[in-house]
Protein backbone atom coordinates (compact mmCIF):
# COMPACT_ATOMS: atom_id res chain seq x y z
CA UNK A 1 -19.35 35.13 40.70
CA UNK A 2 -19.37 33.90 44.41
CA UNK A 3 -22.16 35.54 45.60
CA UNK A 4 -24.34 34.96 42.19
CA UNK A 5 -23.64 30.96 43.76
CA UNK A 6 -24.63 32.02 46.88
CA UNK A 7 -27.95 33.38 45.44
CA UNK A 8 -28.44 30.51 43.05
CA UNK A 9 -27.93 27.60 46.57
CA UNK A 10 -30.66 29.56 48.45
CA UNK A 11 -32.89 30.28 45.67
CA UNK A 12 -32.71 26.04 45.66
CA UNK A 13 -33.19 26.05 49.26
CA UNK A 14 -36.16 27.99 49.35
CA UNK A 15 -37.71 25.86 45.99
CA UNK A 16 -36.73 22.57 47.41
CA UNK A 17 -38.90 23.85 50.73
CA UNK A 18 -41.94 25.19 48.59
CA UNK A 19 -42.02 22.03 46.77
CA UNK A 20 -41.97 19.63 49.31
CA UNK A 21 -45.16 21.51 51.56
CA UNK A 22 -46.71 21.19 48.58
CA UNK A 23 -46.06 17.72 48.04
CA UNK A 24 -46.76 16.81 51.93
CA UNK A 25 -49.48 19.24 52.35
CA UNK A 26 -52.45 17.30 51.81
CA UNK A 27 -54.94 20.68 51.34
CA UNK A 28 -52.97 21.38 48.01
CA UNK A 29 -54.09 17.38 46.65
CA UNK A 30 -50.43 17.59 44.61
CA UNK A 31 -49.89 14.17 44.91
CA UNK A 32 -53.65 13.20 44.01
CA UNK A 33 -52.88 14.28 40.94
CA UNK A 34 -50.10 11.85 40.32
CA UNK A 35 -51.48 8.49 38.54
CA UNK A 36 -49.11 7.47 35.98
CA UNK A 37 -45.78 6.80 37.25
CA UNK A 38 -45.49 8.45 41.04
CA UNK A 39 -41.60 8.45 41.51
CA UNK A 40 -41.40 9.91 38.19
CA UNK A 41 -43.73 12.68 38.33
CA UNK A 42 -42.70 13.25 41.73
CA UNK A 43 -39.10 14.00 41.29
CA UNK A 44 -39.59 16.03 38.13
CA UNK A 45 -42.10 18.32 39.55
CA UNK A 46 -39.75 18.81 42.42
CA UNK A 47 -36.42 19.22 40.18
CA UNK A 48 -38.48 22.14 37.82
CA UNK A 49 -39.48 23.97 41.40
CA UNK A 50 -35.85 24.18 42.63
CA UNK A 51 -34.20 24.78 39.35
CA UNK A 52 -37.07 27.76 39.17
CA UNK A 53 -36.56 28.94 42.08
CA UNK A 54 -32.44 28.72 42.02
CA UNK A 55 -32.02 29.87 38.35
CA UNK A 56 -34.69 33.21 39.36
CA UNK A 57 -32.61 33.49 42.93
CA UNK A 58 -28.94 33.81 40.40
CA UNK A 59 -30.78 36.36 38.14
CA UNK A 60 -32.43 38.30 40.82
CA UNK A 61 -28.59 38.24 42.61
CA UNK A 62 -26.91 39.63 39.24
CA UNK A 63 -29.13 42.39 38.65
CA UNK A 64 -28.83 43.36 42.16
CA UNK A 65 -24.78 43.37 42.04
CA UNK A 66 -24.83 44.63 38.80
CA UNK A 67 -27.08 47.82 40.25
CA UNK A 68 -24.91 47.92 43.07
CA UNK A 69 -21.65 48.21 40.70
């Protein structure tokens, strides 16, 4: 179950880093796209990148231990 965590923190590493060069990256226009309510949009677009990218990193680690097993 450990390393299934382990997977799952840097699968949110890595998404929390994609996310935020795309927010601060001003070729992908990510935050010209934002008119409503900025914090808002912001934080949820960031939050559904990370949990992507940590809840894909904890599957990808279980099928690979469970292969290894």
């Amino acid at each position: 179950m450990l390393a299934v965590a382990n997977h799952a923190v840097m699968g949110v590493a890595l998404g929390l880093a994609f996310a935020l060069i795309l927010t601060w990256t001003p070729f992908f226009r990510v935050r010209d796209l934002i008119n409503t309510d900025p914090k808002m949009t912001m934080a949820g677009f960031v939050g559904t990148v990370v949990l992507m990218f940590g809840i894909g990193a904890a599957l990808t680690g279980a099928i690979l231990m469970m292969e290894d097993a």
